[in-house]
Structures are given as C-alpha cells and as structure tokens.
C-alpha atoms as a PDB file:
ATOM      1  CA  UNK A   1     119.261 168.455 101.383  1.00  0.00           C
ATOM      2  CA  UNK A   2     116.397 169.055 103.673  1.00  0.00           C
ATOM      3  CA  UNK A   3     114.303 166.036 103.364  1.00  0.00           C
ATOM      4  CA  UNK A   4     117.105 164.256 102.164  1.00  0.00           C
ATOM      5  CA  UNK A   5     119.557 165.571 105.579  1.00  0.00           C
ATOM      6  CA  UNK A   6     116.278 164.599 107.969  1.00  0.00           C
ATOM      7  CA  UNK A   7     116.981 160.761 108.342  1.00  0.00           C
ATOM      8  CA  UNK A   8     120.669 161.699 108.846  1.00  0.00           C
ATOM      9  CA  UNK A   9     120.440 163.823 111.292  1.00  0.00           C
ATOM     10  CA  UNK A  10     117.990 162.051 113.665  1.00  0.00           C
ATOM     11  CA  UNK A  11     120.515 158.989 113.483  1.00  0.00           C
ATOM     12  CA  UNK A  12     123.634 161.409 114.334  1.00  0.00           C
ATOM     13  CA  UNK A  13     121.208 162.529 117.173  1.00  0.00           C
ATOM     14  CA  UNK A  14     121.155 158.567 118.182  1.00  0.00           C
ATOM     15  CA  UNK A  15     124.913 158.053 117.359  1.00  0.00           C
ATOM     16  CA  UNK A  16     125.347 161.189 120.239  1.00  0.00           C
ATOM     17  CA  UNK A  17     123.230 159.618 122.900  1.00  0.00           C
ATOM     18  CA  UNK A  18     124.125 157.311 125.176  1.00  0.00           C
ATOM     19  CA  UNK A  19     122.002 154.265 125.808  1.00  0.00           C
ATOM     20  CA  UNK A  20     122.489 152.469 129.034  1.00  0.00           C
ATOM     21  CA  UNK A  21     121.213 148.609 129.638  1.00  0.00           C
ATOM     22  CA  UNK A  22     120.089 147.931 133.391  1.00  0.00           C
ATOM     23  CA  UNK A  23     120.692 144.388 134.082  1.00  0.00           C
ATOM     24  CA  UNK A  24     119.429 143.608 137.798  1.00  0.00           C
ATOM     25  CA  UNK A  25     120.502 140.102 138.905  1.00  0.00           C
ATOM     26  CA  UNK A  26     120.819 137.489 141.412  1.00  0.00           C
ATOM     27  CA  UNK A  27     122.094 133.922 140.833  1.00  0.00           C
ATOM     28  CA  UNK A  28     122.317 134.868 136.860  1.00  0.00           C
ATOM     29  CA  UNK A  29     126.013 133.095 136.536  1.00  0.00           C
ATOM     30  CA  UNK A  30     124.490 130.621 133.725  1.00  0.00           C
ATOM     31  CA  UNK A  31     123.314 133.234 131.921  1.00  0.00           C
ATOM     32  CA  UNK A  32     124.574 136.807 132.676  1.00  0.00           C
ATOM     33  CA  UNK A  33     127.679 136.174 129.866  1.00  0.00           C
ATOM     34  CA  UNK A  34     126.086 135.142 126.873  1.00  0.00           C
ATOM     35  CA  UNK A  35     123.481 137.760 127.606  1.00  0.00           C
ATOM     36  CA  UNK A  36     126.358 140.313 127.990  1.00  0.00           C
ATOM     37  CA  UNK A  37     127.639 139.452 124.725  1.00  0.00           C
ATOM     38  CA  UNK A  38     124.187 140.022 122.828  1.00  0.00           C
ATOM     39  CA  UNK A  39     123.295 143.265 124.483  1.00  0.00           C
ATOM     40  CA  UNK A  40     127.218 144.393 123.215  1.00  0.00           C
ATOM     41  CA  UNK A  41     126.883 142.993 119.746  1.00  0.00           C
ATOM     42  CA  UNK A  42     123.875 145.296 119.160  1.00  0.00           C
ATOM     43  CA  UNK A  43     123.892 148.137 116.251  1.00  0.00           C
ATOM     44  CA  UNK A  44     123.612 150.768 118.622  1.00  0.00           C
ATOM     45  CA  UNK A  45     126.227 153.137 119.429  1.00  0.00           C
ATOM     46  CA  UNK A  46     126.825 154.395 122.697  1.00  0.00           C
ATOM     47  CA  UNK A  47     125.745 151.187 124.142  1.00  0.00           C
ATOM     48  CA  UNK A  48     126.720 150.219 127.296  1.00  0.00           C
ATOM     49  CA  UNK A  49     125.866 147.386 130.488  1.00  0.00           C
ATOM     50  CA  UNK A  50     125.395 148.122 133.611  1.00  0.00           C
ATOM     51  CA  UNK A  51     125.243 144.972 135.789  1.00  0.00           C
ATOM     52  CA  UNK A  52     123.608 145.472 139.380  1.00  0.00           C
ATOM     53  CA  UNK A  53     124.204 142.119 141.326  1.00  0.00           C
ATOM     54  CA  UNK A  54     122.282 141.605 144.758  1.00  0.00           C
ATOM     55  CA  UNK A  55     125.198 139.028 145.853  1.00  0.00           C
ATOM     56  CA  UNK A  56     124.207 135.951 144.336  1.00  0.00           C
ATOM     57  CA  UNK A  57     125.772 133.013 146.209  1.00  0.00           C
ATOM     58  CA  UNK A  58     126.713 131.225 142.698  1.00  0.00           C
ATOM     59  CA  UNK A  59     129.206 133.616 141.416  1.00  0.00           C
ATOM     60  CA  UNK A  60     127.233 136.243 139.467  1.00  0.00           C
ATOM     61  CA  UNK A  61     129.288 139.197 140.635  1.00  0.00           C
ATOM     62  CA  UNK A  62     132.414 137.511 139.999  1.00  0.00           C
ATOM     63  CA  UNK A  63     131.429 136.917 136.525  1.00  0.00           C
ATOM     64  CA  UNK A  64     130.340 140.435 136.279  1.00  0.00           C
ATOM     65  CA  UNK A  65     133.477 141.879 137.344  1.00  0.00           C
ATOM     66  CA  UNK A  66     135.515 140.257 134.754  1.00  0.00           C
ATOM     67  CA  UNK A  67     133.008 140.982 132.340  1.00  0.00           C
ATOM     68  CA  UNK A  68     133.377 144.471 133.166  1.00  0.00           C
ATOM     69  CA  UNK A  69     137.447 143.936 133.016  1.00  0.00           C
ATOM     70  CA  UNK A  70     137.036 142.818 130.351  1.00  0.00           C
ATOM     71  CA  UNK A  71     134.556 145.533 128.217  1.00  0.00           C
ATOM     72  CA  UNK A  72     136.172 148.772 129.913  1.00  0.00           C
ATOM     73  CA  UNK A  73     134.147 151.214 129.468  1.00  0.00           C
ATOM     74  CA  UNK A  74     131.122 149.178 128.178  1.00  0.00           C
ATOM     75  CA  UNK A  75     130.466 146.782 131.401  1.00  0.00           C
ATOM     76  CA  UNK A  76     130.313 148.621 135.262  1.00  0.00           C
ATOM     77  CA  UNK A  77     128.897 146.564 137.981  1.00  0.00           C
ATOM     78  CA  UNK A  78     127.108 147.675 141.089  1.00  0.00           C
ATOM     79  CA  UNK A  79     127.431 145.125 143.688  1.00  0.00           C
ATOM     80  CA  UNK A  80     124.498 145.286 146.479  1.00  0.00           C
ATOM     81  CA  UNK A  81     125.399 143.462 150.232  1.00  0.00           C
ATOM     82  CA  UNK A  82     121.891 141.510 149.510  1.00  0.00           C
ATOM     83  CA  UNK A  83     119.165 140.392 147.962  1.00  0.00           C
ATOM     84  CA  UNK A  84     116.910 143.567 148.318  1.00  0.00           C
ATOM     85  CA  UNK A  85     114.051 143.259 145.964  1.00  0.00           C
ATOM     86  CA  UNK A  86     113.566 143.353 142.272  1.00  0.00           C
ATOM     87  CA  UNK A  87     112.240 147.541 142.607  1.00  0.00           C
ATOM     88  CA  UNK A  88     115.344 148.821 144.936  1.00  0.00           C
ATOM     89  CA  UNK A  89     117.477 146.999 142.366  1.00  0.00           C
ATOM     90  CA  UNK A  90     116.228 149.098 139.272  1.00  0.00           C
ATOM     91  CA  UNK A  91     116.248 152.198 141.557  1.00  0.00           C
ATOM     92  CA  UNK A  92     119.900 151.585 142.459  1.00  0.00           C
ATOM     93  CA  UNK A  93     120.694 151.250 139.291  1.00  0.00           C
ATOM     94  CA  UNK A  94     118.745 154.169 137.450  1.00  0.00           C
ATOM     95  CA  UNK A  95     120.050 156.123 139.828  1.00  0.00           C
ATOM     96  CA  UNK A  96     123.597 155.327 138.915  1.00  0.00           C
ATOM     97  CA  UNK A  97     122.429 155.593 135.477  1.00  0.00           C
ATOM     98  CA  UNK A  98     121.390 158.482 135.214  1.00  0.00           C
ATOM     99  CA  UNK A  99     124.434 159.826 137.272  1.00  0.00           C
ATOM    100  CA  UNK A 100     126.627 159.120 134.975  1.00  0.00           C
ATOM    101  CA  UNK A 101     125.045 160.196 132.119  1.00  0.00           C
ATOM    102  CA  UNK A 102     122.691 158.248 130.477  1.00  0.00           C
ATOM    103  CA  UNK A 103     120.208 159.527 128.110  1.00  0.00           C
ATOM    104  CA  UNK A 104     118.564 156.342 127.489  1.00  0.00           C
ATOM    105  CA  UNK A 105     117.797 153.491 130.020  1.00  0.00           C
ATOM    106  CA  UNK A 106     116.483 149.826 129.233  1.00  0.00           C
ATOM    107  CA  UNK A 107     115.118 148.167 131.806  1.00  0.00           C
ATOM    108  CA  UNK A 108     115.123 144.279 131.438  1.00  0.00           C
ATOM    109  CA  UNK A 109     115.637 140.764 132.881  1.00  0.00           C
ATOM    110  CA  UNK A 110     118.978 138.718 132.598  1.00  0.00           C
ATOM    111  CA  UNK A 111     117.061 135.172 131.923  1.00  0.00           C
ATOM    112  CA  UNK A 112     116.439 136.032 127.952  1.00  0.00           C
ATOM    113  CA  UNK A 113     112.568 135.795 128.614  1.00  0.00           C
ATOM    114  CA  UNK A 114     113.059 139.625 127.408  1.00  0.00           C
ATOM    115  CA  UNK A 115     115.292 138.838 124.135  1.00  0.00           C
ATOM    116  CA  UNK A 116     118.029 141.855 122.864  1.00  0.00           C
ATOM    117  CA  UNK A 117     116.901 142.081 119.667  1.00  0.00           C
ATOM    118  CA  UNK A 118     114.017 143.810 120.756  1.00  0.00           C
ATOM    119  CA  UNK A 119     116.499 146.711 122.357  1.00  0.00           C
ATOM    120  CA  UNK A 120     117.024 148.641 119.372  1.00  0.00           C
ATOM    121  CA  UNK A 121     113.388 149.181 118.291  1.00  0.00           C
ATOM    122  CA  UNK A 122     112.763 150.431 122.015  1.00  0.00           C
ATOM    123  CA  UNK A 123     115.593 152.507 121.978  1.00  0.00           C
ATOM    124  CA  UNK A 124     114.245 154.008 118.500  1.00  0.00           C
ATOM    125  CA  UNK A 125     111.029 154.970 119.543  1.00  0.00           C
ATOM    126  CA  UNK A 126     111.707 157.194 122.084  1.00  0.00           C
ATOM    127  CA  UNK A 127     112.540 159.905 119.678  1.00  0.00           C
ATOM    128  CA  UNK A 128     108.985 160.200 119.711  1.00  0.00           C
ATOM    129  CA  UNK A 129     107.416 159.035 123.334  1.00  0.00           C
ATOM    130  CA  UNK A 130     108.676 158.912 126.599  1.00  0.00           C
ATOM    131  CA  UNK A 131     108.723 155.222 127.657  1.00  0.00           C
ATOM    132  CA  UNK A 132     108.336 152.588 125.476  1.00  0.00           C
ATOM    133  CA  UNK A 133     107.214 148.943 126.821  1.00  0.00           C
ATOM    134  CA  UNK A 134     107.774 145.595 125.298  1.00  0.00           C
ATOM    135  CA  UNK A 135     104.550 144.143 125.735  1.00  0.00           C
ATOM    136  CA  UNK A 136     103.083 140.713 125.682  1.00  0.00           C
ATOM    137  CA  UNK A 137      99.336 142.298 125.512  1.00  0.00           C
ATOM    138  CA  UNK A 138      99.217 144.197 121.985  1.00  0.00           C
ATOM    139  CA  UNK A 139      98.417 143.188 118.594  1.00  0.00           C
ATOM    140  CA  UNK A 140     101.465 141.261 117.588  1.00  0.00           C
ATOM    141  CA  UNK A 141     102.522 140.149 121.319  1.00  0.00           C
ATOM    142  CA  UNK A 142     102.965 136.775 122.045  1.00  0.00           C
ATOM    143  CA  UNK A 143     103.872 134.297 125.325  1.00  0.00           C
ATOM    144  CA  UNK A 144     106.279 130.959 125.054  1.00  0.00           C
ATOM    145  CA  UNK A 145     104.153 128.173 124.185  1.00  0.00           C
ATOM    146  CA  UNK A 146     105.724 126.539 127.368  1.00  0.00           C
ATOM    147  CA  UNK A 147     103.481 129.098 129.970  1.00  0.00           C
ATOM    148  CA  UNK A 148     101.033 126.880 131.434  1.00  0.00           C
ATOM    149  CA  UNK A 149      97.333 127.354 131.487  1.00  0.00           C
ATOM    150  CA  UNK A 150      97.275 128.593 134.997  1.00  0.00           C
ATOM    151  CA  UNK A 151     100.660 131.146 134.496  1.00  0.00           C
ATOM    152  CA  UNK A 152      98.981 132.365 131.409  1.00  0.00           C
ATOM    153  CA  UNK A 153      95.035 133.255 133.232  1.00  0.00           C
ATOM    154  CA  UNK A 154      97.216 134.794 136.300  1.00  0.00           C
ATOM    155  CA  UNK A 155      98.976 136.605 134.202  1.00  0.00           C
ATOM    156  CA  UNK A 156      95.867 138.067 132.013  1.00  0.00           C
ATOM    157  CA  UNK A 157      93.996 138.692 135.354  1.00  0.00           C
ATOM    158  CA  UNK A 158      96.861 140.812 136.444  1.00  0.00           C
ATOM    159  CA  UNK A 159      97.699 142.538 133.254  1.00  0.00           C
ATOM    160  CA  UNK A 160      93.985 142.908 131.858  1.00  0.00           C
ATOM    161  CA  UNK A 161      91.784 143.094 134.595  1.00  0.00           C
ATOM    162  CA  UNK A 162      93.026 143.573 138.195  1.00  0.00           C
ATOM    163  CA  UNK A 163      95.523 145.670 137.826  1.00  0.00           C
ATOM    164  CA  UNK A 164      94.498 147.204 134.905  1.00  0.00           C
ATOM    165  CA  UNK A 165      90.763 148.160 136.398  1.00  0.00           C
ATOM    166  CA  UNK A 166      91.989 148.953 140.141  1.00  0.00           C
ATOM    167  CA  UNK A 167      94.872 151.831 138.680  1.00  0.00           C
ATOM    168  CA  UNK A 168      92.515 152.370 135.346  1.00  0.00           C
ATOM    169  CA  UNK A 169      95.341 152.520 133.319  1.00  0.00           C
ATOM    170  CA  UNK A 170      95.291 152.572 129.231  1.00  0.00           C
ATOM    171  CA  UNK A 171      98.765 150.472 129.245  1.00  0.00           C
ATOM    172  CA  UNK A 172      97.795 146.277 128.706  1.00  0.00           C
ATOM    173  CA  UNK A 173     100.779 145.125 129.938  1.00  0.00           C
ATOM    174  CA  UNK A 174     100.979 147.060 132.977  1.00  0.00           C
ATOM    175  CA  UNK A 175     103.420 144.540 134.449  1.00  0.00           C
ATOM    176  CA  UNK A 176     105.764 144.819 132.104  1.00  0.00           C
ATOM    177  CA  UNK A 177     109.377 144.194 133.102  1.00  0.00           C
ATOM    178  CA  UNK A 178     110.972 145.521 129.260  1.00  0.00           C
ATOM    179  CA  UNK A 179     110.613 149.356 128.703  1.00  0.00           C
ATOM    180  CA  UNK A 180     112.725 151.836 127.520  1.00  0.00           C
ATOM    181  CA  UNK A 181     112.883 155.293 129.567  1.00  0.00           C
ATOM    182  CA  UNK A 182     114.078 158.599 128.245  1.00  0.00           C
ATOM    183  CA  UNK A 183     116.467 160.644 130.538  1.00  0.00           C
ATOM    184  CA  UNK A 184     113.971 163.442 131.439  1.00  0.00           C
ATOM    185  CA  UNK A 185     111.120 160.887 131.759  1.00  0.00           C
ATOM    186  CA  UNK A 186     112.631 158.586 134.869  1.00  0.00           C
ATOM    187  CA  UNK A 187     113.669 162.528 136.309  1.00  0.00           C
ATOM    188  CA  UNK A 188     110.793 163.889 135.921  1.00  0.00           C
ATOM    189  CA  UNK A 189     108.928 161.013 137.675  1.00  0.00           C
ATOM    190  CA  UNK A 190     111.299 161.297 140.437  1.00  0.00           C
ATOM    191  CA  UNK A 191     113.132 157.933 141.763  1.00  0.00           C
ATOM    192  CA  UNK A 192     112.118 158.624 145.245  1.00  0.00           C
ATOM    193  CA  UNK A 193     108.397 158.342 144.314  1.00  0.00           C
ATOM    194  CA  UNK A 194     108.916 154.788 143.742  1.00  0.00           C
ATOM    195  CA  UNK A 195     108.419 152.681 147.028  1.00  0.00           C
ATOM    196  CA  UNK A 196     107.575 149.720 145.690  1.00  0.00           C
ATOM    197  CA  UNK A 197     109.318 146.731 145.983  1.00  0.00           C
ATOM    198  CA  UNK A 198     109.295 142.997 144.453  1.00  0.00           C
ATOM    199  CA  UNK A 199     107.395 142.762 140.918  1.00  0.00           C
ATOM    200  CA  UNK A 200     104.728 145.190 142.308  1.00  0.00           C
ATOM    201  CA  UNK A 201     107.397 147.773 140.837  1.00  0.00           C
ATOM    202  CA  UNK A 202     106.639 147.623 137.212  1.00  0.00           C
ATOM    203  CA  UNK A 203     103.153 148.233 138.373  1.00  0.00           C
ATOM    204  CA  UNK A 204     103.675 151.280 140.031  1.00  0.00           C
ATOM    205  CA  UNK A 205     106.145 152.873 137.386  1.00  0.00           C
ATOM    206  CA  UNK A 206     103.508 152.190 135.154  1.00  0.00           C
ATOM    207  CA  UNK A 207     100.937 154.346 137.273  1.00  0.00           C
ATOM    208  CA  UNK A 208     103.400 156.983 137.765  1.00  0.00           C
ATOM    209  CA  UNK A 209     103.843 157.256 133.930  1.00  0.00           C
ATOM    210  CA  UNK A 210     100.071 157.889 133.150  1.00  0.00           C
ATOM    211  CA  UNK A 211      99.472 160.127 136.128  1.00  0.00           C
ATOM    212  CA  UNK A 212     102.182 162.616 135.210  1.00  0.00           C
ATOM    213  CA  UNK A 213     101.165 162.985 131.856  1.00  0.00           C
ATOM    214  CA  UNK A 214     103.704 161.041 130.012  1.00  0.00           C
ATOM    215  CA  UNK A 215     103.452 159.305 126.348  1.00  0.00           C
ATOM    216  CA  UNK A 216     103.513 155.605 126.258  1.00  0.00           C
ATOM    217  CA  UNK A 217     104.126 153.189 123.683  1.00  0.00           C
ATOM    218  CA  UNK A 218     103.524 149.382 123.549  1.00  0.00           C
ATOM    219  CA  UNK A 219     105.496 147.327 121.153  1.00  0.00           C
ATOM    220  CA  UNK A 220     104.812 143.706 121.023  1.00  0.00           C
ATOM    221  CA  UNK A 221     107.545 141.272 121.802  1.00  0.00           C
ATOM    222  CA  UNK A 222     107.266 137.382 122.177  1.00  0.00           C
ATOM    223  CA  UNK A 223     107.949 136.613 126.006  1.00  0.00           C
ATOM    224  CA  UNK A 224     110.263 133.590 126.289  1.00  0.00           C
ATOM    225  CA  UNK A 225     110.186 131.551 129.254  1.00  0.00           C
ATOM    226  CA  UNK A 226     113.904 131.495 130.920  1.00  0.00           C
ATOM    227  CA  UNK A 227     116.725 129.095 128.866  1.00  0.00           C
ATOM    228  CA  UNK A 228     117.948 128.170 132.439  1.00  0.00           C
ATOM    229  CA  UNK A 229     117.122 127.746 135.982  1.00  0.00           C
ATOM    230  CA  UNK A 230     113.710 128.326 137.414  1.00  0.00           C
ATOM    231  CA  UNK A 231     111.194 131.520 137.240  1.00  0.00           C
ATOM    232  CA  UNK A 232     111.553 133.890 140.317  1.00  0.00           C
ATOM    233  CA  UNK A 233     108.443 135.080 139.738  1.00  0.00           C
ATOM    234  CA  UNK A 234     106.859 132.808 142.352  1.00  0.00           C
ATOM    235  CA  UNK A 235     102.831 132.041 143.139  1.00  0.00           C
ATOM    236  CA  UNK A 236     103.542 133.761 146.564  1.00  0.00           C
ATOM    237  CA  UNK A 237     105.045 136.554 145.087  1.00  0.00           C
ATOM    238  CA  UNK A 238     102.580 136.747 142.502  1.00  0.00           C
ATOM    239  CA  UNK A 239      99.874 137.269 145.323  1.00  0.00           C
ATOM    240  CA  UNK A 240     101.760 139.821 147.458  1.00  0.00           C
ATOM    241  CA  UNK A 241     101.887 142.033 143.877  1.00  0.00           C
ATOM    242  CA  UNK A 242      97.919 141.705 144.101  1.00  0.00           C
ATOM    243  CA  UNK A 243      97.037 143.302 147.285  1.00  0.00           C
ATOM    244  CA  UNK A 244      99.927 145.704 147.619  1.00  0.00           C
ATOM    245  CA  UNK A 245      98.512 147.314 144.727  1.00  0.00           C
ATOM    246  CA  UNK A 246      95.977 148.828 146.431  1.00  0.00           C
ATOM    247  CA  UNK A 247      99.349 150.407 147.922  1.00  0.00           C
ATOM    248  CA  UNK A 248     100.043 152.398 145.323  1.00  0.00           C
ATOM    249  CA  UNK A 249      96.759 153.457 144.308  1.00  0.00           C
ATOM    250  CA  UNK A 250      96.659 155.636 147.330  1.00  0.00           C
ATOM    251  CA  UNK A 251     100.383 156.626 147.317  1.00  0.00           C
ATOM    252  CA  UNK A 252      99.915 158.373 143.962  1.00  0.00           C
ATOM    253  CA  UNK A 253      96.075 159.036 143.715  1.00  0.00           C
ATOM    254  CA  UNK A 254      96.397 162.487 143.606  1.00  0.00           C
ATOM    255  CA  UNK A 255      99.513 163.067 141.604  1.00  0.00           C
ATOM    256  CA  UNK A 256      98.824 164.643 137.824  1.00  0.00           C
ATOM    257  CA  UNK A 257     100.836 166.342 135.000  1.00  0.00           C
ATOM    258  CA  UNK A 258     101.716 169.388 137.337  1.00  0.00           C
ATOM    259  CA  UNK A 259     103.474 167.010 140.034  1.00  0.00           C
ATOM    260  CA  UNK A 260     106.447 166.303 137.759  1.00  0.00           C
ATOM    261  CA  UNK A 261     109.265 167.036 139.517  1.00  0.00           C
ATOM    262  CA  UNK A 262     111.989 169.671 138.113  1.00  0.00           C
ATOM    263  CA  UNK A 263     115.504 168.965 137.375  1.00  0.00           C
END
C-alpha cells in the first residue's frame, strides 16, 4: 500500500485544496463567457473564478454578474469604480483571494493569449515549487505565428536582456503574465510590497520571487495572440515598463530570504 497509496494520496491532497482563477478585466464582454466556461470545464476540483472588472464601458461586469448568478459558488466578481492598472487589479484580487481561502491562485489574462488547458499542469506543479510560470522563453515555448517582427525583438529585449540583465534574474520570461502561486508564497512575499502598476507588475513579482528565496518553475506554453479585439499591451506602455524598472530595482535591492514576511 505504500508506494501503491503515494499517487492517491497526493491527488486527495489536490481534491482538498482549493484553486482559485484571477481573471482581471476591462472591456472583456466578447470574451469573458466562453473563457468562463473553459476555466469551469477543467478536471480540477475545487476550482473556482474570480472575475475582477475595472468597469468596462461595454458590459463586462454585467456579464460577470450573471455569470456569477449563474455558477454560485464557482463565479464571484469584484467590481472596481475604474480602470486602475493591470498590478492594483491582481492585488485586489489576490487579496480577496486569499481572504477567502484560496490555497492556489492562477494569475492570467481573459483574451485566451494564455489558453486553460495549460491551468492544470500549473496547478500540479506546485506540489513541488512555489510559483510556477507559463513561459514563452523555455525549451518547448512558443509565440503565435501572427506576432510581428518588431512585437517579437521588443519582447526578447525585455524578457532576455533588459529586464533580465538590469534585475539579474534566472527566470526567461520575466514578464510573464501566466503563473501559478501557492498560498504561503503570495503571503510570504507580502501584497503590500508590490507597488507596481501597469505590465511593469509581472516584472516586479518576478524580482520579489528570486529575492526572497522562493522556487520557480518555467513551463512552456504557446502564447496566442488575442481571438478578439486589440492588444492592450500598447508601444507606450511597453516603454513606461522599461524605465520604471529601474523602479523596482531599488525598491527591493536589499530584500533576501530573511525579509519574508510572517503570517
């Protein structure tokens, strides 16, 4: 029974946890249903969605809160009075998270560029690290064939040499907007330690994560540009995650396995 009992027990352990999906969006209303339905047809139990709208003018929230009348119990919304920014979004809604129990938190983007089959194999691996990232940059990872020459050299620059070099991190795709967080690991980083707004956010989680001593994983994914509507991710947004950077570099400098905080 030992050997034999191991596999079952670990997926008990799984069946017993519960695994929380935070869906930041604004002006998601062609989208945020069908991706809804994937994220709830997934083989993982304990599954649930919580939407965190930044009042989108076409309807998202709406849609969101009969999604969420519809999926009791599976589907919670947090409405914010405005568009705030891409990092106070996922803080809003770890934080709620987290509060109500979550022991597992996915982080990812309502436009299917991040695709929900890829959820489960996150979720899986953190029985053995303590963030896992869906990453475009490993063996295996791969972008849409659609990404221009120009997105696709930004996009290295950022990922494997700016960003990379300037915080000297090990992680290759350290703009990653897919990762899966243990419970302990987003506590233990603290929330308020994150000041960052915009895109520059996935950045500085990802510094806070190597500073404090944590174990990463990469998985590759294939990135798919959005089904609808147009990329957020704009050239002057782009350019503001580039020098404020340097931001966060001297925010967390001195921070190091000791600095985690307690909970």
């Amino acid at each position: 029974m030992g050997q034999a009992g191991a596999p079952r027990r670990a997926a008990c352990r799984r069946a017993a946890l519960k695994v929380t999906i935070v869906l930041p969006t604004y002006n998601e209303a062609a989208t945020l249903e069908q991706m809804v339905a994937a994220l709830l047809a997934l083989p993982l139990a304990g599954l649930s969605v919580l939407v965190v709208d930044d009042n989108s003018p076409d309807g998202t929230g709406e849609i969101a809160e009969q999604l969420a009348a519809r999926h009791a119990g599976q589907v919670t919304v947090l409405h914010r009075s405005a568009k705030a920014g891409l990092g106070r979004a996922y803080v809003a809604g770890f934080a709620q998270a987290l509060q109500n129990g979550a022991d597992r938190l996915v982080q990812m983007d309502c436009d299917f560029s991040h695709s929900p089959r890829f959820v489960p194999r996150l979720v899986e691996q953190l029985d053995n690290y303590d963030v896992v990232v869906g990453s475009r940059y490993v063996a295996g990872g791969s972008l849409d064939d659609n990404w221009g020459v120009t997105r696709r050299l930004l996009s290295w620059f950022a990922n494997s040499v700016y960003t990379r070099v300037l915080l000297g991190l090990q992680t290759r795709d350290v703009t990653a907007g897919f990762k899966a967080w243990r419970r302990e690991t987003l506590l233990g980083i603290g929330l308020h330690r994150a000041g960052s707004n915009g895109y520059i956010f996935q950045a500085e989680m990802a510094f806070l994560t190597e500073r404090l001593g944590y174990r990463v994983l990469e998985l590759p994914i294939y990135f798919e540009d959005r089904r609808i509507g147009r990329s957020k991710m704009t050239y002057p947004v782009k350019f503001e995650a580039v020098w404020r950077t340097l931001q966060v570099v001297m925010r967390h400098r001195h921070l190091s396995r000791a600095d985690r905080c307690a909970f």
